[in-house]
Protein backbone atom coordinates (compact mmCIF):
# COMPACT_ATOMS: atom_id res chain seq x y z
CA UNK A 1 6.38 -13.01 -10.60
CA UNK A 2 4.13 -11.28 -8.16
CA UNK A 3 6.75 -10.36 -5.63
CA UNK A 4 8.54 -7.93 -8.07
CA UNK A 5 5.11 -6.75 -9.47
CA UNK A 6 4.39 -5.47 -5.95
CA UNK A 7 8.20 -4.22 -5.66
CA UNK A 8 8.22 -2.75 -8.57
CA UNK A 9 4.21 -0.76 -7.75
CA UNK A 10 5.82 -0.13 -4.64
CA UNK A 11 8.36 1.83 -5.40
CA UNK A 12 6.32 3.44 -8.30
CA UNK A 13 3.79 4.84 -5.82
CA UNK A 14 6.33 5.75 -3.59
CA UNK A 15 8.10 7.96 -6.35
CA UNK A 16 5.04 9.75 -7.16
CA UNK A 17 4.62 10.32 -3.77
CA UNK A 18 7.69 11.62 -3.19
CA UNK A 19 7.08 14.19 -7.01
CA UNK A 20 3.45 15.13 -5.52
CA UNK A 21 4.62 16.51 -2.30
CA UNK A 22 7.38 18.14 -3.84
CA UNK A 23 5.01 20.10 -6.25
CA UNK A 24 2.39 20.72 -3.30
CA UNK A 25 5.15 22.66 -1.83
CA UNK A 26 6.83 24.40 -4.96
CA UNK A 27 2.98 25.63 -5.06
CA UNK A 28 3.02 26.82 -2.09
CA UNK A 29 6.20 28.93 -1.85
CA UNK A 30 4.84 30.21 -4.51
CA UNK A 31 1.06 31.37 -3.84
CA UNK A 32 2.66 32.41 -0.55
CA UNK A 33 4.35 35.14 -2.85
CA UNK A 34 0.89 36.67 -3.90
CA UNK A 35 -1.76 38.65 -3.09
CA UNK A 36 -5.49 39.33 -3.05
CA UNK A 37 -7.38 42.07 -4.65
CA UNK A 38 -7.94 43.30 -0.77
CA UNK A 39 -4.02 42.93 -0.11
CA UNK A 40 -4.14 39.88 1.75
CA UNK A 41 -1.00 37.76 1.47
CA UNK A 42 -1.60 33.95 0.16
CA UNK A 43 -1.29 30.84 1.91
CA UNK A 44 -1.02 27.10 1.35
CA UNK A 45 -3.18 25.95 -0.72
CA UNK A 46 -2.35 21.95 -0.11
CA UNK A 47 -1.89 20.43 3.25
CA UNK A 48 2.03 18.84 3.20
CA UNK A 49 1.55 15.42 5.80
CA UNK A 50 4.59 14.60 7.45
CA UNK A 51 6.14 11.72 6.60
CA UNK A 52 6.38 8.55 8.62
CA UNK A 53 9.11 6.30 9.25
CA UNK A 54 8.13 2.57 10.63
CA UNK A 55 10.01 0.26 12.13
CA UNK A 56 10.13 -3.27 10.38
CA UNK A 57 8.83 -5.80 12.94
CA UNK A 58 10.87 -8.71 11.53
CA UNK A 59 14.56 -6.22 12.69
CA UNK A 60 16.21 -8.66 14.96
CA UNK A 61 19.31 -6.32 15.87
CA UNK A 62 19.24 -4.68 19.46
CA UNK A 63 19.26 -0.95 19.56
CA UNK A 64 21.86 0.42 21.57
């Protein structure tokens, strides 16, 4: 039972992962759009990490 608890939290954490970034960035498109009262353009509001792909340790196939 616990193995596809932790699957299934898994990939639930990863899928709002994956919604939150893409609404950190819809935001900032957007807000880059605007301006101030002073005319200055807008910027990112929310910092966008780049995602990171690991290898699995347990891989036993050579790369060619």
């Amino acid at each position: 039972m616990l193995p596809s608890r932790d699957e299934a939290l898994a990939n639930t954490q990863n899928a709002l992962g994956r919604v939150a970034m893409g609404i950190a960035g819809t935001f900032n498109q957007q807000h880059q759009l605007g301006q101030d009262l002073n005319g200055a353009l807008g910027g990112n509001l929310f910092a966008q990490p780049v995602p990171v792909v690991n290898a699995n340790t347990n891989n036993t196939v050579a790369v060619r």
